[in-house]
PDB file of N, CA and C in Angstrom:
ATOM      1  N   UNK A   1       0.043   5.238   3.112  1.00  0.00           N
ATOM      2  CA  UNK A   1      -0.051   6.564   2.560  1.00  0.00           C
ATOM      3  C   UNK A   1      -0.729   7.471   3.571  1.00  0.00           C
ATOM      4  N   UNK A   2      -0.203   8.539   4.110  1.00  0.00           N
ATOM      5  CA  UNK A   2      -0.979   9.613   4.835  1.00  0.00           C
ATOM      6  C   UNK A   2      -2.132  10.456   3.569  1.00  0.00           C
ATOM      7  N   UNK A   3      -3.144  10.963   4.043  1.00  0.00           N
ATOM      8  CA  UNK A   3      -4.020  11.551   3.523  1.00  0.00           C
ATOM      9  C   UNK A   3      -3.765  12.470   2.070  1.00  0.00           C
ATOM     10  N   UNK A   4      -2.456  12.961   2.231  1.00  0.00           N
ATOM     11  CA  UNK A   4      -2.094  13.679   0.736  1.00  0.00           C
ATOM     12  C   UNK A   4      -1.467  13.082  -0.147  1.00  0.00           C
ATOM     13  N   UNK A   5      -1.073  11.441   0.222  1.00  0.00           N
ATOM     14  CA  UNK A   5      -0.708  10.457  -0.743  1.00  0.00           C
ATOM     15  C   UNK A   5       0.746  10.462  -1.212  1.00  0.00           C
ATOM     16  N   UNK A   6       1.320  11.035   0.093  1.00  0.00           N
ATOM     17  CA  UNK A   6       2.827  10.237   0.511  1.00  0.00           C
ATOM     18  C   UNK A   6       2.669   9.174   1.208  1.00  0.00           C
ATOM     19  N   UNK A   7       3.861   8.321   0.582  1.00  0.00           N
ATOM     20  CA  UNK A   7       4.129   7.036   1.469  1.00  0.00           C
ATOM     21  C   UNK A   7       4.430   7.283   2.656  1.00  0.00           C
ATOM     22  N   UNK A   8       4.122   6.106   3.770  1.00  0.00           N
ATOM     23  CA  UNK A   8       4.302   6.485   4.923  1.00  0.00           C
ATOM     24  C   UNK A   8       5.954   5.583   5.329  1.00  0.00           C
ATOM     25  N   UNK A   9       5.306   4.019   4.816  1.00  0.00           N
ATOM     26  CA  UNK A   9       5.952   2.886   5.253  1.00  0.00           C
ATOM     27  C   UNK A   9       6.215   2.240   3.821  1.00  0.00           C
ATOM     28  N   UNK A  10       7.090   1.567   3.778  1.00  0.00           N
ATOM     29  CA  UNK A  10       6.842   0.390   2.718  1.00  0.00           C
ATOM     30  C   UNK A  10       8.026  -0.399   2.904  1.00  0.00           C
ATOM     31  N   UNK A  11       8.193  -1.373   1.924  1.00  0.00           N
ATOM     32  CA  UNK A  11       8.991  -2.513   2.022  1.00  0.00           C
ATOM     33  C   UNK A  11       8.903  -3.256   0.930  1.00  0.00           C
ATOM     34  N   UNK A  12      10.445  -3.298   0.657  1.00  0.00           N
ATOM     35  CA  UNK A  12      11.272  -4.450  -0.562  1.00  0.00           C
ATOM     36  C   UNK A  12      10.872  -5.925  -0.186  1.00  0.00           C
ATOM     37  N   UNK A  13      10.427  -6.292  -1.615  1.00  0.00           N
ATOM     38  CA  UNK A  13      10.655  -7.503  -1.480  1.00  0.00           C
ATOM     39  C   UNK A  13      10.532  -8.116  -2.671  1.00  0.00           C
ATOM     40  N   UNK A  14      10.458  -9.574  -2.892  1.00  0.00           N
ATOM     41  CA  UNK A  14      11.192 -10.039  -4.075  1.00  0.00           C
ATOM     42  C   UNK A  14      10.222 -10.430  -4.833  1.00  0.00           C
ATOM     43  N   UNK A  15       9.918  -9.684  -6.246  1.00  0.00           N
ATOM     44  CA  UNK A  15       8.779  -9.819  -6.978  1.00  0.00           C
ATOM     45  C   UNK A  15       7.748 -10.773  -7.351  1.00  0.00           C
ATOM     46  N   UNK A  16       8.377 -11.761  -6.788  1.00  0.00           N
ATOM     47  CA  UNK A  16       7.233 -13.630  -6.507  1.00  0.00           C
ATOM     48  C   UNK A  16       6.708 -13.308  -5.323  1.00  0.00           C
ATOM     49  N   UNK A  17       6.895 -12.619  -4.464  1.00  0.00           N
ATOM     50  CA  UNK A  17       6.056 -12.549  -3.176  1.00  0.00           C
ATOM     51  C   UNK A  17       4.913 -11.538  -3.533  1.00  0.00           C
ATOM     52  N   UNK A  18       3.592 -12.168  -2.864  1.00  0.00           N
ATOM     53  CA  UNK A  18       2.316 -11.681  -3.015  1.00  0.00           C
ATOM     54  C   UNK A  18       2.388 -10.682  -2.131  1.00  0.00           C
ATOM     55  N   UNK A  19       1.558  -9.271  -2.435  1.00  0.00           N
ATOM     56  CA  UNK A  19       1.072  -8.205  -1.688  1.00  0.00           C
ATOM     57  C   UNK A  19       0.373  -8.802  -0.299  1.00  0.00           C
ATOM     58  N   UNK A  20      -0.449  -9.343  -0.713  1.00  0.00           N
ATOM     59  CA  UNK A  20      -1.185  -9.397   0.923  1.00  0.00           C
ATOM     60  C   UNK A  20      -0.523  -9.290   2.437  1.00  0.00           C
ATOM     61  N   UNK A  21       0.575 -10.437   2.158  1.00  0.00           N
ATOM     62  CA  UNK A  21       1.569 -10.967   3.538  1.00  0.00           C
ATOM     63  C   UNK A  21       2.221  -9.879   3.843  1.00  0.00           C
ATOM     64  N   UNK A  22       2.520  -9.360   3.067  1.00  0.00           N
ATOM     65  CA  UNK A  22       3.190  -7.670   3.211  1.00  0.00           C
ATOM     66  C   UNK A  22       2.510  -7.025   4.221  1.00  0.00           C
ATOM     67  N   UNK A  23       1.357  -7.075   4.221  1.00  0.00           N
ATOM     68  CA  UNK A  23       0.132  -5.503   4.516  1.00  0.00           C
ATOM     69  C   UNK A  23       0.607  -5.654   6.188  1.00  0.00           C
ATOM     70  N   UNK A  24       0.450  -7.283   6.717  1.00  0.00           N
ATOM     71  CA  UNK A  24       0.431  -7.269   8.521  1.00  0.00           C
ATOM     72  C   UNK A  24       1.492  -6.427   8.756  1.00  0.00           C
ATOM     73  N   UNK A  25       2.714  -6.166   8.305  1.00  0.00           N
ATOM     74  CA  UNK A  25       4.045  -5.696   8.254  1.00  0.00           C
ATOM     75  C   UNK A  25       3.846  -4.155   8.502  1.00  0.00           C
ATOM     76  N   UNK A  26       3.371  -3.621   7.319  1.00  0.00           N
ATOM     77  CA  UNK A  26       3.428  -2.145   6.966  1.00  0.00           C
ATOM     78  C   UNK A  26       2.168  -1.530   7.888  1.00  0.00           C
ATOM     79  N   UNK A  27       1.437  -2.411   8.019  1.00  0.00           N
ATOM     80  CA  UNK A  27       0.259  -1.986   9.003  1.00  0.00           C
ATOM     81  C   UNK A  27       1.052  -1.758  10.328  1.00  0.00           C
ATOM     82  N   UNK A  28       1.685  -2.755  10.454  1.00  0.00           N
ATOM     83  CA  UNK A  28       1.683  -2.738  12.420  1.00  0.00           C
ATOM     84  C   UNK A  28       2.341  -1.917  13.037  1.00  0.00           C
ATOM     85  N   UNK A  29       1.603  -1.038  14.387  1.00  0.00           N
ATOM     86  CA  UNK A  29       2.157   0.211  14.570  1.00  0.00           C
ATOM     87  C   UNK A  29       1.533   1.202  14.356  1.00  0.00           C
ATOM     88  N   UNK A  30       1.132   1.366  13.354  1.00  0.00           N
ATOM     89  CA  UNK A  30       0.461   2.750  12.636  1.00  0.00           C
ATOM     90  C   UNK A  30      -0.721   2.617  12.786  1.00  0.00           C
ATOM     91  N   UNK A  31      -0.978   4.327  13.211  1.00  0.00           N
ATOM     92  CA  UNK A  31      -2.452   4.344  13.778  1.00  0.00           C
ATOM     93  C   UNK A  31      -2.842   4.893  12.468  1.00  0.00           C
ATOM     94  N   UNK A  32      -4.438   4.254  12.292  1.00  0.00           N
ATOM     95  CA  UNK A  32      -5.513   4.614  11.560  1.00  0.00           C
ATOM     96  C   UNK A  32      -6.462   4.461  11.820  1.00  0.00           C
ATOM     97  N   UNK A  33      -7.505   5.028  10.640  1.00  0.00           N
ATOM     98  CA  UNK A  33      -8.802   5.165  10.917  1.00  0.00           C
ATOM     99  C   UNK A  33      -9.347   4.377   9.870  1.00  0.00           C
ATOM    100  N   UNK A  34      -8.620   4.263   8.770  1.00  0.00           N
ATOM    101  CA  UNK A  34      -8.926   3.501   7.391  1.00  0.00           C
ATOM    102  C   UNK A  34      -8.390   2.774   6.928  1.00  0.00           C
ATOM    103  N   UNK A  35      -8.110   2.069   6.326  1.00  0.00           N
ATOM    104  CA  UNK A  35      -6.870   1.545   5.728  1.00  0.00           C
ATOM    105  C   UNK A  35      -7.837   1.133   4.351  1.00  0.00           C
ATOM    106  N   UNK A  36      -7.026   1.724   3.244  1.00  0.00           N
ATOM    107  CA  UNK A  36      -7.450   1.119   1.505  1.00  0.00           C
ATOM    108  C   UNK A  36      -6.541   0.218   1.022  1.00  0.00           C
ATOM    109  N   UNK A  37      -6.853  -1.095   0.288  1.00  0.00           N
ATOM    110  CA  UNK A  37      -6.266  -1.678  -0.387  1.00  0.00           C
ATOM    111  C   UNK A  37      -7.217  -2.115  -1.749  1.00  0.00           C
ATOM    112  N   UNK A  38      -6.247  -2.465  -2.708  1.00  0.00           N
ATOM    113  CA  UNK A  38      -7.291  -3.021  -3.488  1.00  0.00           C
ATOM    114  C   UNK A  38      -7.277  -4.524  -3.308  1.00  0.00           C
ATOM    115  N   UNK A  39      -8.177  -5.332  -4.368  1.00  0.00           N
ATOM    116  CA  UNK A  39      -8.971  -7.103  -3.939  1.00  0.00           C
ATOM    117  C   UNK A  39      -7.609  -7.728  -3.538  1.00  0.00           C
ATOM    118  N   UNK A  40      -6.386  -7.667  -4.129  1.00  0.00           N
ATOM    119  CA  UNK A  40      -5.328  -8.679  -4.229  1.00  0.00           C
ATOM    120  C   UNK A  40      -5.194  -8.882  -2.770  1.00  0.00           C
ATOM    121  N   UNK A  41      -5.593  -7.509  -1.699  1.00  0.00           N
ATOM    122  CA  UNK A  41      -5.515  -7.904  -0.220  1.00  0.00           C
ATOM    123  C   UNK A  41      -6.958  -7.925   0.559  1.00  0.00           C
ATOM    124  N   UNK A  42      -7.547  -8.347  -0.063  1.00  0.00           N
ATOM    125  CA  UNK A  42      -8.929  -9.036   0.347  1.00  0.00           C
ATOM    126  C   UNK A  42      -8.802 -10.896   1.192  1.00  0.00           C
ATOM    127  N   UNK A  43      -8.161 -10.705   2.463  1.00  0.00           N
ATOM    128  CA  UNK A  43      -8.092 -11.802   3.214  1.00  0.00           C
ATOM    129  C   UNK A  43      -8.587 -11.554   4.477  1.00  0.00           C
ATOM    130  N   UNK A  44      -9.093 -12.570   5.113  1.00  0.00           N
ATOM    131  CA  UNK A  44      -9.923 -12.577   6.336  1.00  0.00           C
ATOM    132  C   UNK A  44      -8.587 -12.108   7.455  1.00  0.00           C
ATOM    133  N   UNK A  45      -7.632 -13.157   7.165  1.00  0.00           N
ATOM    134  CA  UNK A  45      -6.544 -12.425   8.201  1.00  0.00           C
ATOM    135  C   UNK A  45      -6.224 -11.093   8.443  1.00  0.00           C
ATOM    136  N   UNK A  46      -5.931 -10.290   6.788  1.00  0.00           N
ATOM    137  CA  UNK A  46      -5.643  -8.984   7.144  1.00  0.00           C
ATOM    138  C   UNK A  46      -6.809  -8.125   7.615  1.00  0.00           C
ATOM    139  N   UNK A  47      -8.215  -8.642   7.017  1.00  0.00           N
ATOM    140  CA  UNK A  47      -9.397  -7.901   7.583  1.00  0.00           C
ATOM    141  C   UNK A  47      -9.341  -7.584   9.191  1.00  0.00           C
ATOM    142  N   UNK A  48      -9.035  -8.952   9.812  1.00  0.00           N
ATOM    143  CA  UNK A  48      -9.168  -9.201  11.102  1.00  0.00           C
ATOM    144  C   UNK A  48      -8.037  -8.409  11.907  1.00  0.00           C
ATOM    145  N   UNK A  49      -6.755  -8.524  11.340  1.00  0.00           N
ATOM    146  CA  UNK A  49      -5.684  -7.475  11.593  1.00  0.00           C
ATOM    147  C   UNK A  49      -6.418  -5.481  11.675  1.00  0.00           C
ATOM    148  N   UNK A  50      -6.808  -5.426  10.805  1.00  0.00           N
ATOM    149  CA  UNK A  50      -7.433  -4.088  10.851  1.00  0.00           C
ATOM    150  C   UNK A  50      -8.225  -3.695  11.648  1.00  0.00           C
ATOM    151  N   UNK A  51      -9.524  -4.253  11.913  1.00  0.00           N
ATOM    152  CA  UNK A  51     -10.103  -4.299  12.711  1.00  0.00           C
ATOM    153  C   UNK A  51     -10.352  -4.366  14.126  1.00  0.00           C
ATOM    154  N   UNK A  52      -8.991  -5.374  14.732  1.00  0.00           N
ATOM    155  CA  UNK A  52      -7.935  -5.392  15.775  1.00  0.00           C
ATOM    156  C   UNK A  52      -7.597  -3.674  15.930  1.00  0.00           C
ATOM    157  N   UNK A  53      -7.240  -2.790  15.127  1.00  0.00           N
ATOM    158  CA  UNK A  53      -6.647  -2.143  15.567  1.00  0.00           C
ATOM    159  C   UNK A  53      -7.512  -0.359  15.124  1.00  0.00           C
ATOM    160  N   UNK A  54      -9.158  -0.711  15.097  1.00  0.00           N
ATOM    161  CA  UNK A  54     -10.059  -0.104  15.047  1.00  0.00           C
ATOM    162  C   UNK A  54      -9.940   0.517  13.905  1.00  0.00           C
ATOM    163  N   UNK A  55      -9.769   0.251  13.127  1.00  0.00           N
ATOM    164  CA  UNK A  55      -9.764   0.969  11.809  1.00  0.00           C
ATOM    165  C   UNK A  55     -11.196  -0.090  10.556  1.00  0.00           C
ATOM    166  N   UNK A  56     -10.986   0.944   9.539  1.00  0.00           N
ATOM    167  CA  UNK A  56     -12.378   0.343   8.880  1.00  0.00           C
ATOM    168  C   UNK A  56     -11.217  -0.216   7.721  1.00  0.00           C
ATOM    169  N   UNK A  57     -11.841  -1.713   7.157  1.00  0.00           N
ATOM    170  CA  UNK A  57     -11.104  -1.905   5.906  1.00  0.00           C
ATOM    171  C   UNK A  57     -11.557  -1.985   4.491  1.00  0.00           C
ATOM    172  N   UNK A  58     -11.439  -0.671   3.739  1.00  0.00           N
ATOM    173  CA  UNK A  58     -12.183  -0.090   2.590  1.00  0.00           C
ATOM    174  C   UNK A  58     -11.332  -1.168   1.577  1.00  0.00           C
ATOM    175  N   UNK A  59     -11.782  -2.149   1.410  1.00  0.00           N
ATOM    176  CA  UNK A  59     -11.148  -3.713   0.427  1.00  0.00           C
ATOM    177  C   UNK A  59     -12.409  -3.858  -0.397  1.00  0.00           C
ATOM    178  N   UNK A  60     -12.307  -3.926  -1.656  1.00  0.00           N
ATOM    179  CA  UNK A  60     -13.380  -4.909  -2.628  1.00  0.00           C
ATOM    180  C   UNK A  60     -13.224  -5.994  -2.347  1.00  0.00           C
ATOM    181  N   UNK A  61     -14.300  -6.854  -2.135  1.00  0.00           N
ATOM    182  CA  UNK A  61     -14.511  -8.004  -2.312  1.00  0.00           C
ATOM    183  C   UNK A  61     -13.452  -9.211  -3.889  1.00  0.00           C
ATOM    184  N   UNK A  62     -12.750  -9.904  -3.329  1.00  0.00           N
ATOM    185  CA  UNK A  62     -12.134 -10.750  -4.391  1.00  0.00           C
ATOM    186  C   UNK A  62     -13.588 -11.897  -4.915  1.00  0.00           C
ATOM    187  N   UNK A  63     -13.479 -11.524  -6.275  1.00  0.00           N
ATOM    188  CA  UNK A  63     -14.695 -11.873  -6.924  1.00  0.00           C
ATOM    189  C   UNK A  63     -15.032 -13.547  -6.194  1.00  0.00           C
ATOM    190  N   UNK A  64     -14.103 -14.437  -6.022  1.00  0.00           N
ATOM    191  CA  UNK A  64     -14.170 -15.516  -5.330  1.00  0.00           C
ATOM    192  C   UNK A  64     -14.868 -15.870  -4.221  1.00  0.00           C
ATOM    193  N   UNK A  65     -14.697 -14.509  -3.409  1.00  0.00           N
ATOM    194  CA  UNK A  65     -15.123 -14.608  -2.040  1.00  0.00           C
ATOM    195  C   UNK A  65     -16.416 -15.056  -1.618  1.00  0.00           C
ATOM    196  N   UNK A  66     -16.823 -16.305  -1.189  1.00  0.00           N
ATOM    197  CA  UNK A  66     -17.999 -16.473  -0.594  1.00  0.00           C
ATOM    198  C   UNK A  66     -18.879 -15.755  -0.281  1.00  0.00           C
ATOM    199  N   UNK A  67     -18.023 -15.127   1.627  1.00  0.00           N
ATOM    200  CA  UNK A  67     -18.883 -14.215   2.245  1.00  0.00           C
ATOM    201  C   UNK A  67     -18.259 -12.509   1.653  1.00  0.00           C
ATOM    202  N   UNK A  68     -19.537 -12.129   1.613  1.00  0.00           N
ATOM    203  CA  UNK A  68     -18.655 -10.975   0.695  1.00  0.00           C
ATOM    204  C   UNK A  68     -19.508  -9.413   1.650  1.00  0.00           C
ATOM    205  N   UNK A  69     -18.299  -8.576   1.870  1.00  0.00           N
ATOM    206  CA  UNK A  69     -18.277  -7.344   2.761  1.00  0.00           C
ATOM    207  C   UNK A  69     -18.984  -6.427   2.036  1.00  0.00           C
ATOM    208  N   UNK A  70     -19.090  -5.632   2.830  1.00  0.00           N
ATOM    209  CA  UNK A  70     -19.922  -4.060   2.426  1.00  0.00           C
ATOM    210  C   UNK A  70     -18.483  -3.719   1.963  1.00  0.00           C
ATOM    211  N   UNK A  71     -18.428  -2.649   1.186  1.00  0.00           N
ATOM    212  CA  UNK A  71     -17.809  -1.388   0.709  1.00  0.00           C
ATOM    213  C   UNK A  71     -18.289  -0.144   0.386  1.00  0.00           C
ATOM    214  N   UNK A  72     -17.782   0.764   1.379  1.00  0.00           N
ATOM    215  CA  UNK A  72     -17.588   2.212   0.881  1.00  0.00           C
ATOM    216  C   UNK A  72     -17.335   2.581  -0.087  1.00  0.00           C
ATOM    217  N   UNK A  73     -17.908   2.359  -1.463  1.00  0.00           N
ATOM    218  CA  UNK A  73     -17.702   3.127  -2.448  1.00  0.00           C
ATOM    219  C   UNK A  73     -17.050   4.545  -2.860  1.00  0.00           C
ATOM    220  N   UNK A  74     -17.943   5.174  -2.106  1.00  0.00           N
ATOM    221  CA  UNK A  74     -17.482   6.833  -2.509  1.00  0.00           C
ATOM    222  C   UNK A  74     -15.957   6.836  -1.049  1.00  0.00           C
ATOM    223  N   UNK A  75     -15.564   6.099  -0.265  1.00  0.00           N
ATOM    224  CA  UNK A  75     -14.221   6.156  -0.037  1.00  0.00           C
ATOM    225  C   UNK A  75     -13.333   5.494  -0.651  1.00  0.00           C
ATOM    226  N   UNK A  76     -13.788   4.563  -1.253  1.00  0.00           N
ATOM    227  CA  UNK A  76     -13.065   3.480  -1.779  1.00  0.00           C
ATOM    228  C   UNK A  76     -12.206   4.163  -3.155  1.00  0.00           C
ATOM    229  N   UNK A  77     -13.146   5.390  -3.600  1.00  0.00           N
ATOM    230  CA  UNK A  77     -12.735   6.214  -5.008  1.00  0.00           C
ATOM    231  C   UNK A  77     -11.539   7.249  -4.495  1.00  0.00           C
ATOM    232  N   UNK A  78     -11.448   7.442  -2.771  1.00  0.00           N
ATOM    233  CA  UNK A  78     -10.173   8.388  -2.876  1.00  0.00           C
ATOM    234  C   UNK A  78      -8.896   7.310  -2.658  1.00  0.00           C
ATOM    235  N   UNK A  79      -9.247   5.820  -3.096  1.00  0.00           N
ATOM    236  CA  UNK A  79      -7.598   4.923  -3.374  1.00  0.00           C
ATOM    237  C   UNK A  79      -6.802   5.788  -4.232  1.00  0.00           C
ATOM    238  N   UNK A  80      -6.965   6.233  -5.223  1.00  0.00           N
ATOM    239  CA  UNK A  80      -6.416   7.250  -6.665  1.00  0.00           C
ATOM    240  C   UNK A  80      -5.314   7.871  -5.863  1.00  0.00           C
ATOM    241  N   UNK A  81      -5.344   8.084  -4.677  1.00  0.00           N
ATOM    242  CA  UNK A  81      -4.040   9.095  -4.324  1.00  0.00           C
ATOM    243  C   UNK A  81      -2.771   7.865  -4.029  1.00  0.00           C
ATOM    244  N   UNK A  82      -3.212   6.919  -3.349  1.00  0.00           N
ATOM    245  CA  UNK A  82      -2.302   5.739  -3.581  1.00  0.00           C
ATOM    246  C   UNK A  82      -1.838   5.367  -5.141  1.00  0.00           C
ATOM    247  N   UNK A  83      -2.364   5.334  -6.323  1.00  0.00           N
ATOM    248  CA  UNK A  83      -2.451   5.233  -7.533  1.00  0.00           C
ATOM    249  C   UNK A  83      -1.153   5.892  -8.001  1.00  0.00           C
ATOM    250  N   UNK A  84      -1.751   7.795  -7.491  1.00  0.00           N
ATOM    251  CA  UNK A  84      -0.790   8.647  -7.832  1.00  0.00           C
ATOM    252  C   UNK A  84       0.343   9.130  -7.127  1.00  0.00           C
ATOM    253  N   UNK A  85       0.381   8.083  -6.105  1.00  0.00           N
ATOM    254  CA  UNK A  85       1.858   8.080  -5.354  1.00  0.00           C
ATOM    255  C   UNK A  85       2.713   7.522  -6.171  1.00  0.00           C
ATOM    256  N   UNK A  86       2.468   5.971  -6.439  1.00  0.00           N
ATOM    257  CA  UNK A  86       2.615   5.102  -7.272  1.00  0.00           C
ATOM    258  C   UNK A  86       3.454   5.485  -8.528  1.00  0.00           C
ATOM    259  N   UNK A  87       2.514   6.512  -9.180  1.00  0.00           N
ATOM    260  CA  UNK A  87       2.912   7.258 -10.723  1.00  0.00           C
ATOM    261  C   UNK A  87       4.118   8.376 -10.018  1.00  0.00           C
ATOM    262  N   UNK A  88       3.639   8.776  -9.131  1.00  0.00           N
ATOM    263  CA  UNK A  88       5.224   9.993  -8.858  1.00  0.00           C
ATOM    264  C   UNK A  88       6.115   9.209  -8.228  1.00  0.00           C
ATOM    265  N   UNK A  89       6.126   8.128  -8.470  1.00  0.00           N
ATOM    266  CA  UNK A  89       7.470   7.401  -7.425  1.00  0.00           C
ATOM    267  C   UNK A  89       8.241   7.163  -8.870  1.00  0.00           C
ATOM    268  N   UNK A  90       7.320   6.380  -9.745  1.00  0.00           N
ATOM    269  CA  UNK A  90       7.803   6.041 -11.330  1.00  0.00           C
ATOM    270  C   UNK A  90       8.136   7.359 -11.917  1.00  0.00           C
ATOM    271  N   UNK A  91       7.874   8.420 -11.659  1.00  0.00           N
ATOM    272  CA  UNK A  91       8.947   9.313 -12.484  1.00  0.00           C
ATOM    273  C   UNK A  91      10.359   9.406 -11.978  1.00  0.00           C
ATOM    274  N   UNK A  92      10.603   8.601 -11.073  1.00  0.00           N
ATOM    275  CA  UNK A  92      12.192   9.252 -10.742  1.00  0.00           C
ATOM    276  C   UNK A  92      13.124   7.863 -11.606  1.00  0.00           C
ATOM    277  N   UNK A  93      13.684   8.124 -12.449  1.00  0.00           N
ATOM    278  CA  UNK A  93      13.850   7.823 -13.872  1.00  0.00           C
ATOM    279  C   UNK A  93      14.398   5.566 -13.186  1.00  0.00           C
ATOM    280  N   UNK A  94      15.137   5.808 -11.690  1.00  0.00           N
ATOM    281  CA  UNK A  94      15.475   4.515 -11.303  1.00  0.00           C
ATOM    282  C   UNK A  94      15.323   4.125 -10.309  1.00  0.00           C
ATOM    283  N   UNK A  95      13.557   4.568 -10.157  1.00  0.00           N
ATOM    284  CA  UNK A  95      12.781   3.452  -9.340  1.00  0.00           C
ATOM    285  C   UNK A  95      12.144   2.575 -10.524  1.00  0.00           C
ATOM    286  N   UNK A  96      11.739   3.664 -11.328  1.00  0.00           N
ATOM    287  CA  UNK A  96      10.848   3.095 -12.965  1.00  0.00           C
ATOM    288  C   UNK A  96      11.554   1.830 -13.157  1.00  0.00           C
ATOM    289  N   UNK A  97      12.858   1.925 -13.610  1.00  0.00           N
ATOM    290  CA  UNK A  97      13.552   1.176 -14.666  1.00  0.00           C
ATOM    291  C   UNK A  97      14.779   0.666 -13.717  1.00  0.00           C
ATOM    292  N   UNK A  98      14.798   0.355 -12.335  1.00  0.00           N
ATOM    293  CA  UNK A  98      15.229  -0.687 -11.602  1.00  0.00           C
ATOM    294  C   UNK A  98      16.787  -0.438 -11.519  1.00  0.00           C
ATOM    295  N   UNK A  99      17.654   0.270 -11.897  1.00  0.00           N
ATOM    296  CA  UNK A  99      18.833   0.139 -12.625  1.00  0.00           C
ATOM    297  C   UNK A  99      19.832  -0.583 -11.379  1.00  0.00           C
ATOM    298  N   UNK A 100      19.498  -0.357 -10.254  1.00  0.00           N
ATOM    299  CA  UNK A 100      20.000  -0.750  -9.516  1.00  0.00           C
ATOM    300  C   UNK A 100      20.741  -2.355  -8.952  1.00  0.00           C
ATOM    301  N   UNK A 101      21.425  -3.137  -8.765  1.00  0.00           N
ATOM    302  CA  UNK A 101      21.535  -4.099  -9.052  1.00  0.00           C
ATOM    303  C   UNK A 101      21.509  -4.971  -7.326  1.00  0.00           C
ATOM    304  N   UNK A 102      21.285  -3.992  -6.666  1.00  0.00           N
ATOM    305  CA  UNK A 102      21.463  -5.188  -5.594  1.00  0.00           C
ATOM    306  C   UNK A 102      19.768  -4.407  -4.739  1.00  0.00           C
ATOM    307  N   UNK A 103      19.422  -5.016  -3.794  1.00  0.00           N
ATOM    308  CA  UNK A 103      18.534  -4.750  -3.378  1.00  0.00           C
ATOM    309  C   UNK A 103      18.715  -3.537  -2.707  1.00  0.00           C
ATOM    310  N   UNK A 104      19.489  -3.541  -1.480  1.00  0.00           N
ATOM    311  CA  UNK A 104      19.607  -2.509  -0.470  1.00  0.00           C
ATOM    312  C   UNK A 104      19.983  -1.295  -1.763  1.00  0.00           C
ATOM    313  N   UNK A 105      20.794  -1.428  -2.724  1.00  0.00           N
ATOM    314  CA  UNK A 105      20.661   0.595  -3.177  1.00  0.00           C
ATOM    315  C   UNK A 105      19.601   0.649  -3.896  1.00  0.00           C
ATOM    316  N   UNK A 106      18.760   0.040  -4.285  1.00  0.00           N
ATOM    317  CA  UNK A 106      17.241   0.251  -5.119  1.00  0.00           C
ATOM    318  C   UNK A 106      16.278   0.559  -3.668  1.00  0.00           C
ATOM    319  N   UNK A 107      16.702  -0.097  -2.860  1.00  0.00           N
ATOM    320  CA  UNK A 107      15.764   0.543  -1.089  1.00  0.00           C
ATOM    321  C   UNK A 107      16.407   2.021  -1.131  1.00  0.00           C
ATOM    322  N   UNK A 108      17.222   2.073  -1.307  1.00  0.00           N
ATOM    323  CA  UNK A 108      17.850   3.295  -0.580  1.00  0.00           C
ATOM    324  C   UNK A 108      17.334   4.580  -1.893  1.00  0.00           C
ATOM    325  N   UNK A 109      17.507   3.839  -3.322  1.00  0.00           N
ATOM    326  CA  UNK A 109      16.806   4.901  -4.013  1.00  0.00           C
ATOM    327  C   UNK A 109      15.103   5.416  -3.861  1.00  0.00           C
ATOM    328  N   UNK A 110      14.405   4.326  -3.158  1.00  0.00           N
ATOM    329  CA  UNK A 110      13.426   4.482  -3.385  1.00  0.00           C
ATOM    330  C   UNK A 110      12.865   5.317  -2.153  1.00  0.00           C
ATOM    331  N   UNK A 111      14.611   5.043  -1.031  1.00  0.00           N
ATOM    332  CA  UNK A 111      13.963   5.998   0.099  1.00  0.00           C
ATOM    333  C   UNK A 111      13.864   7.746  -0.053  1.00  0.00           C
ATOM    334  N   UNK A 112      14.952   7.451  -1.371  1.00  0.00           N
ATOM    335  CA  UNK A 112      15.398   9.100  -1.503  1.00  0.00           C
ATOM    336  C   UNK A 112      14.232   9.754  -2.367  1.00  0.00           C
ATOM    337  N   UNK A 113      13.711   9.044  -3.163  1.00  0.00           N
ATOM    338  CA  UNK A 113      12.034   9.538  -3.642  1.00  0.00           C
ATOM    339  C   UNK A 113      11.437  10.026  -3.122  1.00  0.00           C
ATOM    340  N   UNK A 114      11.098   8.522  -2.156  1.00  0.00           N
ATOM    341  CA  UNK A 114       9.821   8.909  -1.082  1.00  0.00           C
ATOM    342  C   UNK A 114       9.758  10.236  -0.381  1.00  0.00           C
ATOM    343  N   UNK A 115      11.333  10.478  -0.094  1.00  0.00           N
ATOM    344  CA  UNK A 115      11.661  11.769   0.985  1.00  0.00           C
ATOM    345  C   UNK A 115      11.513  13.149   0.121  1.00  0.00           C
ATOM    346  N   UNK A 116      11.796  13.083  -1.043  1.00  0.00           N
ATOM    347  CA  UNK A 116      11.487  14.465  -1.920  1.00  0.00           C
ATOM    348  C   UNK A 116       9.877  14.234  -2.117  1.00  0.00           C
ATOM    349  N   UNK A 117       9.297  13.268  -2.108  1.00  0.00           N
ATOM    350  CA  UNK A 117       7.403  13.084  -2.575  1.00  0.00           C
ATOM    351  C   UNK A 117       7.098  14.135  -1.217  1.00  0.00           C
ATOM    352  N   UNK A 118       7.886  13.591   0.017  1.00  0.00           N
ATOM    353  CA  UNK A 118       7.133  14.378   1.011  1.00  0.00           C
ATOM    354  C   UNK A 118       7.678  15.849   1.915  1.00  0.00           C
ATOM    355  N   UNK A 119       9.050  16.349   0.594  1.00  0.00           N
ATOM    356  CA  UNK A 119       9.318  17.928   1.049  1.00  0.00           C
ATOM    357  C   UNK A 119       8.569  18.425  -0.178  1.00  0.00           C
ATOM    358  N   UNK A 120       7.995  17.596  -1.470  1.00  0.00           N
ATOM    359  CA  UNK A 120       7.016  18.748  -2.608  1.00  0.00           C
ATOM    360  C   UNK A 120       6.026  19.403  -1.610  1.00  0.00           C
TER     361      UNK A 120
END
């Protein structure tokens, strides 16, 4: 997400696959200064990925976690624009409700969203 909480990057994939393994993907390349996720991507790998590439990683701690990180709180509270990307992607009536039946035209709908999220 750039700062006004358009998507930048993202990527399909098949609803048994976990968020985390995703993140090295959508990360790489893109310069930042921050990167927010919430706990589900709380892994030492992706930490270490971020960090690699000088950025800070504003992650809660997964309640599990042994060694457990500082967090930025009061940054950690502007995730909400990721939230409300999220919610304006779900109003476009078939990203919500999937209607699509093969993968590539549900990508392709979701590219045509993304691209009106970022001429509003």
């Amino acid at each position: 997400m750039r700062g006004l909480g358009a998507p930048v990057r993202f990527l399909l994939t098949g609803g048994q696959r976990g968020d985390c393994p995703q993140a090295h993907t959508l990360i790489e390349g893109l310069p930042a200064e921050v990167i927010m996720a919430d706990a589900a991507y709380d892994a030492d790998p992706l930490r270490r990925a971020i960090a690699a590439k000088g950025a800070v990683a504003v992650i809660p701690n997964n309640p599990s976690r042994a060694r457990k990180y500082p967090l930025d709180k009061h940054l950690y509270a502007q995730r909400h624009l990721i939230e409300c990307c999220f919610s304006k992607l779900k109003q476009f009536h078939r990203v919500a409700t999937r209607y699509e039946k093969t993968a590539r035209n549900y990508l392709a709908v979701v590219t045509l969203a993304a691209t009106v999220l970022w001429l509003r």
